[in-house]
PDB file of N, CA and C in Angstrom:
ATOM      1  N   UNK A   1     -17.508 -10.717  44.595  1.00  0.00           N
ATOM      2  CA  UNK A   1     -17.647 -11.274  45.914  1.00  0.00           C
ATOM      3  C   UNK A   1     -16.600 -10.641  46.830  1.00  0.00           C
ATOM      4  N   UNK A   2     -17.188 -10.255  47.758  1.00  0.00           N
ATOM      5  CA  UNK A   2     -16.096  -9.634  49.089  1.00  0.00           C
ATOM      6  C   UNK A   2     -15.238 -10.750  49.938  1.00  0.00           C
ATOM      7  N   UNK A   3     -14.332 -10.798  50.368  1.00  0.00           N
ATOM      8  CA  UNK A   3     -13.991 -11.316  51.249  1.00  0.00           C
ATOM      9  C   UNK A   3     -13.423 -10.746  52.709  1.00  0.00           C
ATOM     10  N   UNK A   4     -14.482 -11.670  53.722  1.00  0.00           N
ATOM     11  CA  UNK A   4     -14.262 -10.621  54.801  1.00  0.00           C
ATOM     12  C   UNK A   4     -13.124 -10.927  55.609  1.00  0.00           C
ATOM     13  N   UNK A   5     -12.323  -9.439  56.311  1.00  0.00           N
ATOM     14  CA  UNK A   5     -11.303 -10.205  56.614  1.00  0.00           C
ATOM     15  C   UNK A   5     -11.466  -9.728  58.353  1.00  0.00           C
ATOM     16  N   UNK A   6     -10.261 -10.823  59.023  1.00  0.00           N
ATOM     17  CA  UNK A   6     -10.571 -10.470  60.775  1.00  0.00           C
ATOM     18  C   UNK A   6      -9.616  -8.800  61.107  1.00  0.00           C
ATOM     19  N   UNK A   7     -10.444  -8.564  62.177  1.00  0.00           N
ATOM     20  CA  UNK A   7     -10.208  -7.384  62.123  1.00  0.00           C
ATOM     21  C   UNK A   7      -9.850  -7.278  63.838  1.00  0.00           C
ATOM     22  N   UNK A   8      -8.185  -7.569  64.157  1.00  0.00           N
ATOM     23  CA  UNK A   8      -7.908  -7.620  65.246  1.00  0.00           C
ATOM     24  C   UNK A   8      -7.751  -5.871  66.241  1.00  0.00           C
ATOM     25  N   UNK A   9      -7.851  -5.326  67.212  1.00  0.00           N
ATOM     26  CA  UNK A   9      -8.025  -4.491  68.185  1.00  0.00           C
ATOM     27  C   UNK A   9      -6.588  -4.523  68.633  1.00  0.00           C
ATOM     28  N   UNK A  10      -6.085  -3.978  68.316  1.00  0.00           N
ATOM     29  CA  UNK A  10      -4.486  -3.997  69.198  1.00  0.00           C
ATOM     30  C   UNK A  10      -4.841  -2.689  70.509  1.00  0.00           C
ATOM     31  N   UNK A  11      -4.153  -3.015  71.627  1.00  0.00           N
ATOM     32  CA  UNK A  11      -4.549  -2.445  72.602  1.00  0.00           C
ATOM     33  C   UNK A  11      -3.265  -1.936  73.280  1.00  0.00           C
ATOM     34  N   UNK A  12      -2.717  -1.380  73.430  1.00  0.00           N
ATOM     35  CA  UNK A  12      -1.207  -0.998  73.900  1.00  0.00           C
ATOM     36  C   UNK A  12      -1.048  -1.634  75.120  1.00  0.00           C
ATOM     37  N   UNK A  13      -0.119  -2.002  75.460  1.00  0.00           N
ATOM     38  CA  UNK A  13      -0.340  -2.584  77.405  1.00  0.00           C
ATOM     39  C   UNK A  13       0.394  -1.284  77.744  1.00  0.00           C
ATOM     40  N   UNK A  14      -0.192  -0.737  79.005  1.00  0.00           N
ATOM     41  CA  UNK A  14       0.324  -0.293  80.232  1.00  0.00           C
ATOM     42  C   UNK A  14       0.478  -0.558  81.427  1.00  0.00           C
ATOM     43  N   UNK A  15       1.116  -0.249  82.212  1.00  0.00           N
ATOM     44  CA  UNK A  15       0.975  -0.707  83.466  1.00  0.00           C
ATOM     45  C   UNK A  15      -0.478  -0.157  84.535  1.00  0.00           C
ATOM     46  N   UNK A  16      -1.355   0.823  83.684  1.00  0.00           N
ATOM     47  CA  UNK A  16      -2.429   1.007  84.116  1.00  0.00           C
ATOM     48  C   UNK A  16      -3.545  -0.014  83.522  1.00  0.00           C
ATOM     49  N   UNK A  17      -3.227  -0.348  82.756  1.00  0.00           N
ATOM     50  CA  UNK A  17      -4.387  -1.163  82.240  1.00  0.00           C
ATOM     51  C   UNK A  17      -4.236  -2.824  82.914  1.00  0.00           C
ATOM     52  N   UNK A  18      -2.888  -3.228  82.941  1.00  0.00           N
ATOM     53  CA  UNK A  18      -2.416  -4.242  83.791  1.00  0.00           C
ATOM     54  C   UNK A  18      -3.132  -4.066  84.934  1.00  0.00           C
ATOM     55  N   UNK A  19      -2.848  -2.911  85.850  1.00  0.00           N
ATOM     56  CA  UNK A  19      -3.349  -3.160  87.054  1.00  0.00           C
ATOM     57  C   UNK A  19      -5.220  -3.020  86.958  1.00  0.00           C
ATOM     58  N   UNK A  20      -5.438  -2.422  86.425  1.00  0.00           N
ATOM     59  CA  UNK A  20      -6.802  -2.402  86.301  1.00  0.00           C
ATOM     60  C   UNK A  20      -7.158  -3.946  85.901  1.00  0.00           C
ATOM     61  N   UNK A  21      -6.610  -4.652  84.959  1.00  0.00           N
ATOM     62  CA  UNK A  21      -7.382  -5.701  85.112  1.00  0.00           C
ATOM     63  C   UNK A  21      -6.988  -6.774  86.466  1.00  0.00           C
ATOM     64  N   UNK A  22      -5.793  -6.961  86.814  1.00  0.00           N
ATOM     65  CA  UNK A  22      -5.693  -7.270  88.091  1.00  0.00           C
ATOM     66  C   UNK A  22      -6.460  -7.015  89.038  1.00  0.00           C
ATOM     67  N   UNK A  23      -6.723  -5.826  89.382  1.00  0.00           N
ATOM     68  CA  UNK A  23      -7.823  -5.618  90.317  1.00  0.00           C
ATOM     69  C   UNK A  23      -8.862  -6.238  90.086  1.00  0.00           C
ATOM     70  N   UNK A  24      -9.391  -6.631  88.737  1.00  0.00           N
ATOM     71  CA  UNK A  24     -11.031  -6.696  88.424  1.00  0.00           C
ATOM     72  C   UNK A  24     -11.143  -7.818  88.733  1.00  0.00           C
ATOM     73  N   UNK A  25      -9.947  -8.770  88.374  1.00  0.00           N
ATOM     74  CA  UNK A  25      -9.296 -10.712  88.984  1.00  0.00           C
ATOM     75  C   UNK A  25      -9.510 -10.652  90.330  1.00  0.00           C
ATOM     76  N   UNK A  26      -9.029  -9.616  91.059  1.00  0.00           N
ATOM     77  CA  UNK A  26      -8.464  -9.722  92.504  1.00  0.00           C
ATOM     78  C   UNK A  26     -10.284  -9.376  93.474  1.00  0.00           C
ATOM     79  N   UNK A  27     -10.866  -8.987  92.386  1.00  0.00           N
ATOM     80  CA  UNK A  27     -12.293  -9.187  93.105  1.00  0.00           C
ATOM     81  C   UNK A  27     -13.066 -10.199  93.109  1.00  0.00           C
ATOM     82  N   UNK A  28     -12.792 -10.561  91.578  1.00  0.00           N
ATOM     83  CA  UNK A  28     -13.446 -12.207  91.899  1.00  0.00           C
ATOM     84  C   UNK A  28     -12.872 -12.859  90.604  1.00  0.00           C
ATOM     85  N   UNK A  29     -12.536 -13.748  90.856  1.00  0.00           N
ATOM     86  CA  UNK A  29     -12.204 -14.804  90.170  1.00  0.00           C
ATOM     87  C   UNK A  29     -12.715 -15.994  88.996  1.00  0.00           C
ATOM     88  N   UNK A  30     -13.986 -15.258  89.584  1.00  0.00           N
ATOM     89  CA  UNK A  30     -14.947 -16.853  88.461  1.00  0.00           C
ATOM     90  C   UNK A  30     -15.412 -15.554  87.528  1.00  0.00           C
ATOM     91  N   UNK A  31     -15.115 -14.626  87.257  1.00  0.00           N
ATOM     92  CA  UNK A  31     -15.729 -13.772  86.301  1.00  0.00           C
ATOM     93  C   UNK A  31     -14.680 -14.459  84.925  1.00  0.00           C
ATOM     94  N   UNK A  32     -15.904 -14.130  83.724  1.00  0.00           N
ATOM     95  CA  UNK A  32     -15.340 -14.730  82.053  1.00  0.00           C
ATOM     96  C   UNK A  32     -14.293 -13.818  81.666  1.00  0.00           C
ATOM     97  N   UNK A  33     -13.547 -14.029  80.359  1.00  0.00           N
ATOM     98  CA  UNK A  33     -12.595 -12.927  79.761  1.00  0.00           C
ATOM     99  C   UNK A  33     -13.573 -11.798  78.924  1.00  0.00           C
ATOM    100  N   UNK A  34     -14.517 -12.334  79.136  1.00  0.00           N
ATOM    101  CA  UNK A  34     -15.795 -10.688  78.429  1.00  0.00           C
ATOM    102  C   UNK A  34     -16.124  -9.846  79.630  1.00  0.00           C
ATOM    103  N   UNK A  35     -16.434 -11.125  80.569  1.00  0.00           N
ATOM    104  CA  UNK A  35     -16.952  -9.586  81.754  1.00  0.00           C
ATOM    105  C   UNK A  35     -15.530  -9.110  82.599  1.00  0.00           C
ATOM    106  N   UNK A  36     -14.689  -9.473  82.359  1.00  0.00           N
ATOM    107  CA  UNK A  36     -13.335  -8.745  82.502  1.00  0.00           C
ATOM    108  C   UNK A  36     -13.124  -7.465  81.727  1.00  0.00           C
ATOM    109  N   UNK A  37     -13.237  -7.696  80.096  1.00  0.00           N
ATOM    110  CA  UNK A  37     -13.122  -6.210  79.079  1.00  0.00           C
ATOM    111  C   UNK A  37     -14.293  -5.809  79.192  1.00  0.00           C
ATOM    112  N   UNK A  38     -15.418  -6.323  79.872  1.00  0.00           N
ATOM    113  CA  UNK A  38     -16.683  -4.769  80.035  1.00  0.00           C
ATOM    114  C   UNK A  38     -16.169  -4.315  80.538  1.00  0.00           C
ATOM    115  N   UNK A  39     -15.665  -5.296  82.245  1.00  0.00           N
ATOM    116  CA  UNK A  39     -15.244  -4.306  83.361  1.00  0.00           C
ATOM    117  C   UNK A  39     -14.420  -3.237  83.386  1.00  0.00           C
ATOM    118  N   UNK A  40     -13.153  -3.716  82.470  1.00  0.00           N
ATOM    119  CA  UNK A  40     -12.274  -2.450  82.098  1.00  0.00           C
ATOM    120  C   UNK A  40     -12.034  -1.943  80.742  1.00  0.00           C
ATOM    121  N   UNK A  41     -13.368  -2.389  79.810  1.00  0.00           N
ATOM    122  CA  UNK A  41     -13.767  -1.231  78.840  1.00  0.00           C
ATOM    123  C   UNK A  41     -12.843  -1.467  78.093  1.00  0.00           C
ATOM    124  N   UNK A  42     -12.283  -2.716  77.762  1.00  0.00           N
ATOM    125  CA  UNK A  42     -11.224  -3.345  76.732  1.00  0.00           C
ATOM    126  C   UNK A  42     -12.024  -4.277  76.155  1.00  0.00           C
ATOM    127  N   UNK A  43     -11.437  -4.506  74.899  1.00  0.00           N
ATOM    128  CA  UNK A  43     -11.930  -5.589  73.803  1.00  0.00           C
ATOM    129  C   UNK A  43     -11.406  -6.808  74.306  1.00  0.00           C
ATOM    130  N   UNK A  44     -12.267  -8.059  74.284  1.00  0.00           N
ATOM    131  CA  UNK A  44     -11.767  -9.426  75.336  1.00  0.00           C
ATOM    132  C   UNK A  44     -11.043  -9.950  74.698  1.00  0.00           C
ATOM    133  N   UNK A  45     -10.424  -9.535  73.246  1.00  0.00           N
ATOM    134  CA  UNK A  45      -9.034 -10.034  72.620  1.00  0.00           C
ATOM    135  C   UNK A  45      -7.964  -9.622  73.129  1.00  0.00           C
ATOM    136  N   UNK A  46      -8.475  -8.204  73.753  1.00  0.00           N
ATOM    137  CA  UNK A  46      -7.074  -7.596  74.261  1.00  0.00           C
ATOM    138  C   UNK A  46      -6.939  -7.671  75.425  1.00  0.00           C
ATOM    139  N   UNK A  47      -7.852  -8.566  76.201  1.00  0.00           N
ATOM    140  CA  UNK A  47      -8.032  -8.766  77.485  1.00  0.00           C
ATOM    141  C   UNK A  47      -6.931 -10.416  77.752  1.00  0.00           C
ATOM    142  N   UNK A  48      -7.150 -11.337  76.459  1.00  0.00           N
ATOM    143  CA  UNK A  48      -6.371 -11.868  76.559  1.00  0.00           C
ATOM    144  C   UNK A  48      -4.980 -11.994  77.025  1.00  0.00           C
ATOM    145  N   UNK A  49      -4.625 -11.314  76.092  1.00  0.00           N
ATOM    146  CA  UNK A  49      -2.707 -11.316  76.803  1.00  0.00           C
ATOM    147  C   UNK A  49      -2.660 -10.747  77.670  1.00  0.00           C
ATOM    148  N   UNK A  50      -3.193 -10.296  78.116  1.00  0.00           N
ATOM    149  CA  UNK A  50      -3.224  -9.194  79.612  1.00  0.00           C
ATOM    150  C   UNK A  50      -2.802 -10.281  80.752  1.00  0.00           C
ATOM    151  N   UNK A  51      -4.089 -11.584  80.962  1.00  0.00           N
ATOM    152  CA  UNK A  51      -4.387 -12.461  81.440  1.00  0.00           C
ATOM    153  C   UNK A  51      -3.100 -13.448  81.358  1.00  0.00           C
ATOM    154  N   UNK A  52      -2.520 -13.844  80.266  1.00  0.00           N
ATOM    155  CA  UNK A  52      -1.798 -14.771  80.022  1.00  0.00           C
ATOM    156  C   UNK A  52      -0.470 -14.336  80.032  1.00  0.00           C
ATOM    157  N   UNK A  53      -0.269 -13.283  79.194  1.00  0.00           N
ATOM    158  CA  UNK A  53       1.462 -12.848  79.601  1.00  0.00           C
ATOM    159  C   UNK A  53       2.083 -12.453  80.273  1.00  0.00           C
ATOM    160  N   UNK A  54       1.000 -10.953  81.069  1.00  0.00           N
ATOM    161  CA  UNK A  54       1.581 -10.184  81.939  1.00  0.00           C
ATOM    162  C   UNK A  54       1.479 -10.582  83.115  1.00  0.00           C
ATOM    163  N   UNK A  55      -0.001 -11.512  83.518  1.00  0.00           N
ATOM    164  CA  UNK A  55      -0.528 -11.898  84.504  1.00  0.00           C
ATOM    165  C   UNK A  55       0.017 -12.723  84.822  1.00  0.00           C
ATOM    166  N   UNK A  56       0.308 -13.855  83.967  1.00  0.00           N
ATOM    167  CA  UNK A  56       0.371 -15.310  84.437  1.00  0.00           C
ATOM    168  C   UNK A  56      -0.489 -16.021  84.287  1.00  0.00           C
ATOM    169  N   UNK A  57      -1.738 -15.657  84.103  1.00  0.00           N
ATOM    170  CA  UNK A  57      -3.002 -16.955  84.857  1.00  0.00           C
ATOM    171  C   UNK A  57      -3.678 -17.528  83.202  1.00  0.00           C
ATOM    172  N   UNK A  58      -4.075 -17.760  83.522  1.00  0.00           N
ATOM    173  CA  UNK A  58      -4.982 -19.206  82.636  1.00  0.00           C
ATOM    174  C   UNK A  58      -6.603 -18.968  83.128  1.00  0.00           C
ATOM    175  N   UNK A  59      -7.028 -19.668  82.528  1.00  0.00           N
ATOM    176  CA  UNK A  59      -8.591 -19.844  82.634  1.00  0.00           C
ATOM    177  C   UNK A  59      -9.105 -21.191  82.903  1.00  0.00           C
ATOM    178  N   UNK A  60      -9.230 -21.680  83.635  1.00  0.00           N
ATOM    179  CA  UNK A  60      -9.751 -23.441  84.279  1.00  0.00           C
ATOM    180  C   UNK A  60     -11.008 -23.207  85.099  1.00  0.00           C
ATOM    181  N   UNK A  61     -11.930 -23.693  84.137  1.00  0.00           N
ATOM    182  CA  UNK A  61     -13.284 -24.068  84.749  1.00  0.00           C
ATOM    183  C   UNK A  61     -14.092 -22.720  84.912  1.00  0.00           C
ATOM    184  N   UNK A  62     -13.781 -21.517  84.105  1.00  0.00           N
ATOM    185  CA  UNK A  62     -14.114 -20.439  84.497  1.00  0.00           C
ATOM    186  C   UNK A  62     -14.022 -19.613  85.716  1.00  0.00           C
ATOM    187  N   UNK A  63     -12.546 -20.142  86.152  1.00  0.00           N
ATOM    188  CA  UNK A  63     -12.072 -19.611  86.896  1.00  0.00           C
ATOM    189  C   UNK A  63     -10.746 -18.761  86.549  1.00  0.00           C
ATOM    190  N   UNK A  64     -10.326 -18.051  87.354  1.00  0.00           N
ATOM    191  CA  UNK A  64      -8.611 -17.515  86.516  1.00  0.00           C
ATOM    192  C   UNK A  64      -8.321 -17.537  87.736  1.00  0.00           C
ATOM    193  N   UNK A  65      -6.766 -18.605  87.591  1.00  0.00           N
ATOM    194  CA  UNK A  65      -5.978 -18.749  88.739  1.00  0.00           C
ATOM    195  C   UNK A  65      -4.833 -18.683  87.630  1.00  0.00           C
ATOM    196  N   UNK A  66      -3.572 -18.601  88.832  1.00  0.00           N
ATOM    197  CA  UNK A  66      -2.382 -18.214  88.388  1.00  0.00           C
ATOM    198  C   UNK A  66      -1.926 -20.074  87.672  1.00  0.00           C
ATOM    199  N   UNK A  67      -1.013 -19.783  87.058  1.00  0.00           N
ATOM    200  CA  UNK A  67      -0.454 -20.981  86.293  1.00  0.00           C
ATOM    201  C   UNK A  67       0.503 -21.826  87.629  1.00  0.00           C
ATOM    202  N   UNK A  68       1.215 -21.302  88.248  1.00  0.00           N
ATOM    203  CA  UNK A  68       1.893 -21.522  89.503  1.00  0.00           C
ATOM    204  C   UNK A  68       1.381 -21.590  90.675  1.00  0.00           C
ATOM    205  N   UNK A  69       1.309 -22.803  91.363  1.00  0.00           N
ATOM    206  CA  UNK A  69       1.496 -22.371  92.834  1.00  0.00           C
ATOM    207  C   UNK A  69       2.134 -21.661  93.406  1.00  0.00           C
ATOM    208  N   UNK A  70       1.905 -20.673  94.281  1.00  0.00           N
ATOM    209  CA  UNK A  70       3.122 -19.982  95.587  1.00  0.00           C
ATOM    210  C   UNK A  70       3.863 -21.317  96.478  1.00  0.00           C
ATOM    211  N   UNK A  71       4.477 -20.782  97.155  1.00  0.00           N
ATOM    212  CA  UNK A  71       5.471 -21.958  98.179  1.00  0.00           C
ATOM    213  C   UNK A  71       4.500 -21.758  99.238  1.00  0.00           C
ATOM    214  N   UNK A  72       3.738 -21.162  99.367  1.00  0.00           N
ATOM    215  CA  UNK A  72       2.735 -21.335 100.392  1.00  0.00           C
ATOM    216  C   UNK A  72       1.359 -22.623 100.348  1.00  0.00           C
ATOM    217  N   UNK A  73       0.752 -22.058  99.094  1.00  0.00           N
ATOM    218  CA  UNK A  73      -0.055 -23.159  98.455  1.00  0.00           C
ATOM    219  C   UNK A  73       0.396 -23.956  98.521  1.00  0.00           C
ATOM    220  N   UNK A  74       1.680 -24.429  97.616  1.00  0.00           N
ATOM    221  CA  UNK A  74       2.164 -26.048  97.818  1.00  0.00           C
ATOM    222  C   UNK A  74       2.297 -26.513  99.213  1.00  0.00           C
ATOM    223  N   UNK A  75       2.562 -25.386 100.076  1.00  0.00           N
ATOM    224  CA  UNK A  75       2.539 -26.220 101.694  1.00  0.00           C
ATOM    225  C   UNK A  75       1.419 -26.668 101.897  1.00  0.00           C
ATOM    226  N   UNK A  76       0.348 -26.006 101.443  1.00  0.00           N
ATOM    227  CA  UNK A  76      -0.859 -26.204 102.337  1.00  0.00           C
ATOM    228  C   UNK A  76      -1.542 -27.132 101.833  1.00  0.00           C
ATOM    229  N   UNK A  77      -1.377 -27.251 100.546  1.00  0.00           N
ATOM    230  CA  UNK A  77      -1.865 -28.481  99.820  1.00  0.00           C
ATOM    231  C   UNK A  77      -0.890 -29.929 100.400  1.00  0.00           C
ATOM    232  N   UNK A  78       0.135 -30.046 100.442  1.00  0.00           N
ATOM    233  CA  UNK A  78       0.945 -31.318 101.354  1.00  0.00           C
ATOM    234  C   UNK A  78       0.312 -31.273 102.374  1.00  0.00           C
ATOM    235  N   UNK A  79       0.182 -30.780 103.566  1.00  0.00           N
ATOM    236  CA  UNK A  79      -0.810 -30.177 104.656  1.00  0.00           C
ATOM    237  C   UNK A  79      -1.993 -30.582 104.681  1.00  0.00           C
ATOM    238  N   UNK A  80      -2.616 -30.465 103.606  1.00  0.00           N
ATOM    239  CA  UNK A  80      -3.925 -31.300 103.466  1.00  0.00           C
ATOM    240  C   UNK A  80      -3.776 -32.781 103.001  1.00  0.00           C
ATOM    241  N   UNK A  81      -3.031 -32.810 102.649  1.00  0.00           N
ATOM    242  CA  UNK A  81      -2.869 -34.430 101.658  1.00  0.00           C
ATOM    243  C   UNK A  81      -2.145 -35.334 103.025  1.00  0.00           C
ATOM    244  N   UNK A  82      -1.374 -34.488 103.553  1.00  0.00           N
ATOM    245  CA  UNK A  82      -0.649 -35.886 104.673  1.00  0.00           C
ATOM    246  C   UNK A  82      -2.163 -35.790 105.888  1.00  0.00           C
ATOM    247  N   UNK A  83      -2.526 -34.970 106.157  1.00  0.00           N
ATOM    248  CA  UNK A  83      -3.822 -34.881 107.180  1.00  0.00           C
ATOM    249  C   UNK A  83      -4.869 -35.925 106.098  1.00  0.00           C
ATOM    250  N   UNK A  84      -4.917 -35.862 105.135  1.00  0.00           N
ATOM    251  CA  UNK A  84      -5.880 -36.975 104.805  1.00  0.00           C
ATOM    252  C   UNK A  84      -5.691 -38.620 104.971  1.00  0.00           C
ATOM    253  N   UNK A  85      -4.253 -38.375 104.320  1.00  0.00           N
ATOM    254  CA  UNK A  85      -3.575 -40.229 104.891  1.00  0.00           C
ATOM    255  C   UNK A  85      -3.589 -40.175 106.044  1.00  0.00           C
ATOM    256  N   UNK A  86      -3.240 -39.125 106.961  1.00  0.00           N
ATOM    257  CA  UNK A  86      -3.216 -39.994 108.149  1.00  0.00           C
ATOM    258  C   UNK A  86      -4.116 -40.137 108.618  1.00  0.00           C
ATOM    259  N   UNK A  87      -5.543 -39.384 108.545  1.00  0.00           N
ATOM    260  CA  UNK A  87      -7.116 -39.799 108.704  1.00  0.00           C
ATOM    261  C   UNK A  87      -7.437 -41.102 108.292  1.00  0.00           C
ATOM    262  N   UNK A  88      -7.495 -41.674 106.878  1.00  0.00           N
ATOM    263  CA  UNK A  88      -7.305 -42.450 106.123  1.00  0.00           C
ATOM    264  C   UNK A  88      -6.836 -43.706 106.847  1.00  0.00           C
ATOM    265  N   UNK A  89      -5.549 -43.597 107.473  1.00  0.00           N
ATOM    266  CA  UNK A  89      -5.005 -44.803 108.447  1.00  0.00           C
ATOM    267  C   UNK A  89      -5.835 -44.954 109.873  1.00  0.00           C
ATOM    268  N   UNK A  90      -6.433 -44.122 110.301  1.00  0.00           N
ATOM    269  CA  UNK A  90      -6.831 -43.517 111.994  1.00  0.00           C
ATOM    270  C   UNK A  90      -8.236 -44.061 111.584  1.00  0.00           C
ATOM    271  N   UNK A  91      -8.590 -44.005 110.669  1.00  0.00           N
ATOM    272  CA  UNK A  91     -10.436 -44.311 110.349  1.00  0.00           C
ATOM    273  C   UNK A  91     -10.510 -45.052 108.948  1.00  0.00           C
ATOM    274  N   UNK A  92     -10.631 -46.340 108.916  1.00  0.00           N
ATOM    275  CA  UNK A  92     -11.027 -46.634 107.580  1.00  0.00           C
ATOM    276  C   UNK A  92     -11.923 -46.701 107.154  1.00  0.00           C
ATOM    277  N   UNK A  93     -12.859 -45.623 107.346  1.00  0.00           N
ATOM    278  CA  UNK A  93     -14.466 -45.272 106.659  1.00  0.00           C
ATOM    279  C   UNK A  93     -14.179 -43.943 106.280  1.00  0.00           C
ATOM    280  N   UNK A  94     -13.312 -43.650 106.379  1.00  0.00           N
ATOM    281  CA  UNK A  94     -13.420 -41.564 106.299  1.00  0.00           C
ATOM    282  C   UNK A  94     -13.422 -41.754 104.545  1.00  0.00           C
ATOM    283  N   UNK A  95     -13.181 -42.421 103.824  1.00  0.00           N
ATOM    284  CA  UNK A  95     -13.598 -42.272 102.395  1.00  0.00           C
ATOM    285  C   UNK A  95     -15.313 -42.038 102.004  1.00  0.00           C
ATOM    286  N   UNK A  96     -15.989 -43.168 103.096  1.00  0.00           N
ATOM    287  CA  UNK A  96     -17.288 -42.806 103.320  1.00  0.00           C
ATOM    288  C   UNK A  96     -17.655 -41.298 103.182  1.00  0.00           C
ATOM    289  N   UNK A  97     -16.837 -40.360 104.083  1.00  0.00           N
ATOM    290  CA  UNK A  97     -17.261 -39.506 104.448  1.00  0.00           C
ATOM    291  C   UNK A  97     -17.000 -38.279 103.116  1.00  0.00           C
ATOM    292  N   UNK A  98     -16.438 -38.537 102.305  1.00  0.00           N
ATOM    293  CA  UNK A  98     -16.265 -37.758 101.342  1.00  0.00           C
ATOM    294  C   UNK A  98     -17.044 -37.442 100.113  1.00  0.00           C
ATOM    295  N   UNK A  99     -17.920 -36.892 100.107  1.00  0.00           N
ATOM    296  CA  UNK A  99     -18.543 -36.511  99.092  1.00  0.00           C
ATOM    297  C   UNK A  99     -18.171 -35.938  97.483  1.00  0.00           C
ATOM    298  N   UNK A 100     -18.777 -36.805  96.476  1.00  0.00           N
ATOM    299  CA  UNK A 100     -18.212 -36.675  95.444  1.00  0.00           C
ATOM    300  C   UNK A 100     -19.697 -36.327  94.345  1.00  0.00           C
ATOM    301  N   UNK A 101     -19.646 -35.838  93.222  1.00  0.00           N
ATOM    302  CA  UNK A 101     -20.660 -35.736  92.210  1.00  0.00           C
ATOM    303  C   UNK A 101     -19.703 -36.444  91.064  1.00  0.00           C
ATOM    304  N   UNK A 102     -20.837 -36.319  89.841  1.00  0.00           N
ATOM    305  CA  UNK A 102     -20.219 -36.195  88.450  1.00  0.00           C
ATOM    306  C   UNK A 102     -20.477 -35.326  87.774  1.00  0.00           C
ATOM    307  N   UNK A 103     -20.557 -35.519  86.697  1.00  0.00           N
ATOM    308  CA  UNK A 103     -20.180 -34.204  85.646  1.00  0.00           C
ATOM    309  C   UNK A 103     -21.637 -33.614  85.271  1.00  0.00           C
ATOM    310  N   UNK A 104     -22.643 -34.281  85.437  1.00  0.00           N
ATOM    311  CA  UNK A 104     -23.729 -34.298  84.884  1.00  0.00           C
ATOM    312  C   UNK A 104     -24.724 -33.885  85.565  1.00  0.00           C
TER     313      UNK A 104
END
């Protein structure tokens, strides 16, 4: 009896291959970690750490965003959140107005 064993792809990092996959992020965002290594012709194991170490980002909802907010984001997100309370106080129906789904 054989036993099969995993057979990992080690991929060297460069700073060309870094930026290449950056770019492929920086076009769109909701693309998977497979159509990332078609795009740049890497194995999506080795597309991994690319994503996570060098990059920073994570994968949420099939999206890839960075793990961090910028100091910009966090403004703009407070920015939105105090403009909602104070809507919130100014109109007490604006919850009405918010549209929500579920998961399903």
């Amino acid at each position: 009896m054989m036993i099969a064993q995993a057979v990992h792809i080690h991929t060297a990092v460069t700073d060309d291959k870094i930026e290449h996959v950056r770019d492929v992020i920086r076009k769109s965002r909701r693309l998977s970690v497979r159509a990332v290594a078609e795009e740049v012709n890497l194995d999506k194991e080795s597309v991994r750490p690319f994503l996570r170490e060098e990059l920073n980002m994570r994968k949420v909802c099939a999206k890839i965003v960075p793990k961090l907010l910028s100091d910009k984001q966090k403004e703009f997100r407070k920015e939105m959140c105090l403009d909602h309370l104070q809507r919130i106080e100014n109109e007490p129906y604006f919850w009405n107005s918010i549209i929500s789904c579920e998961g399903t």
